[in-house]
C-alpha atoms as a PDB file:
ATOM      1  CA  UNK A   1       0.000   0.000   0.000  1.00  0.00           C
ATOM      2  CA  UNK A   2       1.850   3.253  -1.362  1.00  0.00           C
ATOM      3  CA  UNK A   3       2.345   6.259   1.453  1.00  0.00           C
ATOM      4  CA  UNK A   4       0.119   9.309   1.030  1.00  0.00           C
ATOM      5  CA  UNK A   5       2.730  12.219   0.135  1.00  0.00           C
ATOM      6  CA  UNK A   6       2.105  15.122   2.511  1.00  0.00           C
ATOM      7  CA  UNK A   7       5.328  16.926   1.473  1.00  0.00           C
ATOM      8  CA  UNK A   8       3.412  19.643  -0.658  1.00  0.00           C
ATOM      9  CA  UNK A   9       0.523  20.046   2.277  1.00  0.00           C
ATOM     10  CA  UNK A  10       2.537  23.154   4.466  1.00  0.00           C
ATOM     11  CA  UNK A  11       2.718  24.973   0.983  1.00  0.00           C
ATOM     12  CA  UNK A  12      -0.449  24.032  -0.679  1.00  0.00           C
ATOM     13  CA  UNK A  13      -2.479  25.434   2.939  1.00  0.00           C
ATOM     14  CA  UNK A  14       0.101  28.417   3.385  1.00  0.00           C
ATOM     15  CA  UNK A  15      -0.654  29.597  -0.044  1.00  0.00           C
ATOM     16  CA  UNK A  16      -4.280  29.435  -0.501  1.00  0.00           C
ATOM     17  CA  UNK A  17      -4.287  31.036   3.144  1.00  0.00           C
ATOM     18  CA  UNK A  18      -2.368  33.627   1.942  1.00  0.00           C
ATOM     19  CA  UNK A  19      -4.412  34.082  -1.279  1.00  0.00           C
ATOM     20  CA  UNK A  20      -8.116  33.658   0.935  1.00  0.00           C
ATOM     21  CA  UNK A  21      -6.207  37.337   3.408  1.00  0.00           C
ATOM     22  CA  UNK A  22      -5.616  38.948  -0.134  1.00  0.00           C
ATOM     23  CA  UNK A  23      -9.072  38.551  -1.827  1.00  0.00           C
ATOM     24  CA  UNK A  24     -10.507  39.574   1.664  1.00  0.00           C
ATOM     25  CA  UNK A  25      -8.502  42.665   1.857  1.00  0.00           C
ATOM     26  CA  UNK A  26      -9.423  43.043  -1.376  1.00  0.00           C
ATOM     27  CA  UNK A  27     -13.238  42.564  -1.568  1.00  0.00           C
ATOM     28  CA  UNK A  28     -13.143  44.933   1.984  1.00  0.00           C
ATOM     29  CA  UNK A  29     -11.451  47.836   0.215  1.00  0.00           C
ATOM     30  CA  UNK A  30     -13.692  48.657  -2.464  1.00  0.00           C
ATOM     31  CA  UNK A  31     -16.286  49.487   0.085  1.00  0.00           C
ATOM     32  CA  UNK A  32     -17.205  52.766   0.934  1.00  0.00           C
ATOM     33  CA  UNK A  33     -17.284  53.266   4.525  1.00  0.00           C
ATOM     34  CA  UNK A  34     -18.510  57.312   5.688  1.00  0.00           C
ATOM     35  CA  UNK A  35     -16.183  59.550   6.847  1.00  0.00           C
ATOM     36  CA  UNK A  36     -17.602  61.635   9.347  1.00  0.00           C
ATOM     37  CA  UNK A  37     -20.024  59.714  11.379  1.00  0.00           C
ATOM     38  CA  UNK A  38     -22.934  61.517  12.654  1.00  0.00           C
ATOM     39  CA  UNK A  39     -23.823  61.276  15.973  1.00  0.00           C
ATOM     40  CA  UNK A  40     -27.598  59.580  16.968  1.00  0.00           C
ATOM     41  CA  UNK A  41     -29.869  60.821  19.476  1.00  0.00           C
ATOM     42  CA  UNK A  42     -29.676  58.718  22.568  1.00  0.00           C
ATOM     43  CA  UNK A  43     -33.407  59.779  23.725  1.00  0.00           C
ATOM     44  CA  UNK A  44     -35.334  56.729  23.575  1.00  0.00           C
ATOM     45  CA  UNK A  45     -38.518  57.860  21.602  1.00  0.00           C
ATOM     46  CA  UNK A  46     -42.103  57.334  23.432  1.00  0.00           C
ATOM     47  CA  UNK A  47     -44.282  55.218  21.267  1.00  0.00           C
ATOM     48  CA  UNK A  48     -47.852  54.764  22.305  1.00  0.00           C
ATOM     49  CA  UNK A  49     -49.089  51.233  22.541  1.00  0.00           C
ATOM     50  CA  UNK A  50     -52.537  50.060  22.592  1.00  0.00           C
ATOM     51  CA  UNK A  51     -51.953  47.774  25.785  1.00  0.00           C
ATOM     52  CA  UNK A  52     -51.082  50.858  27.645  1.00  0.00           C
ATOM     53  CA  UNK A  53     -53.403  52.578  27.808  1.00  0.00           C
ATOM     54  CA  UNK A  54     -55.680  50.208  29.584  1.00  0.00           C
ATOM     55  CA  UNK A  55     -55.460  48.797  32.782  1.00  0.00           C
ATOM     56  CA  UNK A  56     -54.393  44.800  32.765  1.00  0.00           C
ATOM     57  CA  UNK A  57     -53.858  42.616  35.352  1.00  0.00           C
ATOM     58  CA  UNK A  58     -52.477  39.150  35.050  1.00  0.00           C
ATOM     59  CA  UNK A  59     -53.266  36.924  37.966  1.00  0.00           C
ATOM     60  CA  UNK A  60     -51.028  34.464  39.176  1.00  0.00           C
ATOM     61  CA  UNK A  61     -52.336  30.657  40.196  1.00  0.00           C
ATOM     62  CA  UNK A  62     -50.532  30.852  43.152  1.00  0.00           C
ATOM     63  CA  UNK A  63     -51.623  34.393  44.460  1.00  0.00           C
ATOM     64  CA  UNK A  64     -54.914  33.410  44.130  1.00  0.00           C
ATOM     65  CA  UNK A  65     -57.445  32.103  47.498  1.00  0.00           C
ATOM     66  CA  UNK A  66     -56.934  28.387  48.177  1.00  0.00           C
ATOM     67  CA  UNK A  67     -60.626  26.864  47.476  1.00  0.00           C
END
């Protein structure tokens, strides 16, 4: 039974690793990233909800009278 031949493996993985970095770098540079950042309110904004504005109650099983 013939030996596998892994004396090409450290180059074959070094250079597609190397070549996977460069089309990474590559793809990430042609986007268009803004330069001056605006800054975002940090209010939280009110929004009115339907369930608010009545008055719920959930009762628990346990907080209610033993029968």
């Amino acid at each position: 039974m013939p030996q596998l031949d892994t004396s090409t493996w450290f180059i074959t993985i070094l250079s597609s690793t190397i070549t996977l970095f460069v089309l990474m770098q590559l793809k990430i540079s042609t986007l268009n990233f803004p330069q001056n950042p605006s800054i975002k309110s940090s209010k939280p904004v009110k929004k009115d909800n339907p369930w608010e504005l009545k008055w719920t109650k959930i009762y628990s099983p346990l907080l209610l009278p033993q029968q």
